[in-house]
Protein backbone atom coordinates (compact mmCIF):
# COMPACT_ATOMS: atom_id res chain seq x y z
CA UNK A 1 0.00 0.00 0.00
CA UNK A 2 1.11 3.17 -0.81
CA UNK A 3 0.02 6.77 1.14
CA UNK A 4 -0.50 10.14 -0.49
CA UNK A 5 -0.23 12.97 2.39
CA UNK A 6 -1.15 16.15 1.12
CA UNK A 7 -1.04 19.40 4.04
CA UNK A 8 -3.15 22.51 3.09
CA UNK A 9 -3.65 25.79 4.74
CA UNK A 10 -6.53 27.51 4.90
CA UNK A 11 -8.05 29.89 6.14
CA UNK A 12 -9.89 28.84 8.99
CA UNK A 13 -12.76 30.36 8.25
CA UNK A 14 -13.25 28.38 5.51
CA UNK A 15 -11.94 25.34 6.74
CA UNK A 16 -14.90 22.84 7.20
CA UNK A 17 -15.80 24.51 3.25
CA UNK A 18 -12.96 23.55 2.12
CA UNK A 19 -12.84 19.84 3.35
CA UNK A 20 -16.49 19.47 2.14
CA UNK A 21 -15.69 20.61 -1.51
CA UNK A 22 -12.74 18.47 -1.28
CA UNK A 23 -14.65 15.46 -0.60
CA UNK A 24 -17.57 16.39 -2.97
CA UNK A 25 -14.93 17.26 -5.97
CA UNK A 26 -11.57 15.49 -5.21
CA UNK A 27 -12.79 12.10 -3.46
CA UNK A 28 -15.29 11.54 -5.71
CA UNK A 29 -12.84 11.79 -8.83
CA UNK A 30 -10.06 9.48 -7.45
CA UNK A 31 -12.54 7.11 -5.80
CA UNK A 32 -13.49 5.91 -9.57
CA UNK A 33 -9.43 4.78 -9.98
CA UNK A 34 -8.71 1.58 -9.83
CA UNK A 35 -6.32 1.33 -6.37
CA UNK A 36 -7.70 4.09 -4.16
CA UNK A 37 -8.84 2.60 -1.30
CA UNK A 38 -9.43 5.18 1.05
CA UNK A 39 -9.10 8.73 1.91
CA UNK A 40 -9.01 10.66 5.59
CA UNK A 41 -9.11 13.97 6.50
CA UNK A 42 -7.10 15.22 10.03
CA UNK A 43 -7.57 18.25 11.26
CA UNK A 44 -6.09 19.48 14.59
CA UNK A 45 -7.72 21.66 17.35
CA UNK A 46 -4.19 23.32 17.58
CA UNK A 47 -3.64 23.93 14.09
CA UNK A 48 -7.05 25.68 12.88
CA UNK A 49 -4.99 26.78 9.39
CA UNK A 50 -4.13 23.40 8.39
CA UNK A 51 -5.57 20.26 6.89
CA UNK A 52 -3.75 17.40 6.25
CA UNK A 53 -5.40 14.36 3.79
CA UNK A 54 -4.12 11.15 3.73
CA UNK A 55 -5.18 8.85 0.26
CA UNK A 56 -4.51 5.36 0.30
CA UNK A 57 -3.59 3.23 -2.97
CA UNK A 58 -3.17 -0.55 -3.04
CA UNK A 59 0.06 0.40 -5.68
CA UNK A 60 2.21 3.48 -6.25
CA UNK A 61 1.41 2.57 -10.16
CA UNK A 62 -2.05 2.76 -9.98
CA UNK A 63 -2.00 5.91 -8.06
CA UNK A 64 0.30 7.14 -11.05
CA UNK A 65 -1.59 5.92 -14.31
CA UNK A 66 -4.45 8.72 -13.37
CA UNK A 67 -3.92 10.84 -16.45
CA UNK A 68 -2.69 14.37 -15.70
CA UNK A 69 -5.41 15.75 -17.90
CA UNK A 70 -7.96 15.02 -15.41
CA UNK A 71 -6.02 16.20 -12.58
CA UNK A 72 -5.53 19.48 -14.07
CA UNK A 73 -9.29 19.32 -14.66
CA UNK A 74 -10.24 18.33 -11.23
CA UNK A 75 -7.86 21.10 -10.21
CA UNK A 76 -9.26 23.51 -11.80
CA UNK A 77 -13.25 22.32 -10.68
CA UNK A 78 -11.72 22.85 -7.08
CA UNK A 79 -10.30 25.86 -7.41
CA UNK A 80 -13.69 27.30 -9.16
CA UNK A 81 -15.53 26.39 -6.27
CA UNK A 82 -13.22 27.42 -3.40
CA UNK A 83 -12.52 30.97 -4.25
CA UNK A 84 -10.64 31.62 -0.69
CA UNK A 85 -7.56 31.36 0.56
CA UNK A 86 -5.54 27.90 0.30
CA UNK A 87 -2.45 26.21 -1.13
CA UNK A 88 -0.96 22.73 -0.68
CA UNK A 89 2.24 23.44 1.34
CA UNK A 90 3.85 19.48 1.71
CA UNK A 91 3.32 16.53 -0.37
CA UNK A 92 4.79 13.48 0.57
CA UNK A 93 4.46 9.45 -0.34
CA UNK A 94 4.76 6.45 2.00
CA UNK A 95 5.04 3.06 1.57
CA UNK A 96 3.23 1.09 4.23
CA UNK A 97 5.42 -2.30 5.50
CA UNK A 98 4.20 -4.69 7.22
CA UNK A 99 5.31 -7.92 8.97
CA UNK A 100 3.69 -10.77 10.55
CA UNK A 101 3.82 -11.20 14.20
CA UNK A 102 5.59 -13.17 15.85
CA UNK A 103 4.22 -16.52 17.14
CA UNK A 104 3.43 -16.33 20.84
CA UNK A 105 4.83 -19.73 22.29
């Protein structure tokens, strides 16, 4: 599995807009890839400027093929709608490992 962390700032006045569009417009486009899985939202009661979402694909591939095309298009749908003040500022990738557990004797 691979993870897709994206953190946003907003303004916090328009943060519970912004996460609604965002789920509307963004989750409903990538949900019809093959490979997403799931997607969270985490917002903290300390940081009232931030939103972090976390997107996770069964392969970094499949997460990939999405044409750019439609992410520019997507993009652009988003921005349309949410006419205040955001911008991504981190994107990062993880690769989730796991191991079996050990045998209790």
């Amino acid at each position: 599995m691979v993870i897709e962390w994206l953190t946003f700032a907003v303004d916090p006045d328009h943060r519970e807009t912004f996460i609604r569009l965002d789920n509307d417009i963004w989750t409903a486009a990538l949900s019809q890839y093959p490979g997403y899985i799931a997607k969270e939202v985490w917002i903290s009661p300390d940081l009232l400027d931030q939103v972090v979402v976390v997107i996770r694909w069964q392969t970094r591939e499949q997460w990939k093929a999405i044409p750019q095309d439609v992410l520019e298009a997507v993009q652009q749908q988003f921005e349309a709608a949410a006419p205040f003040s955001h911008r991504m500022i981190d994107s990062r990738e993880y690769q989730v490992r796991r191991y079996p557990n050990p045998v209790a004797s």
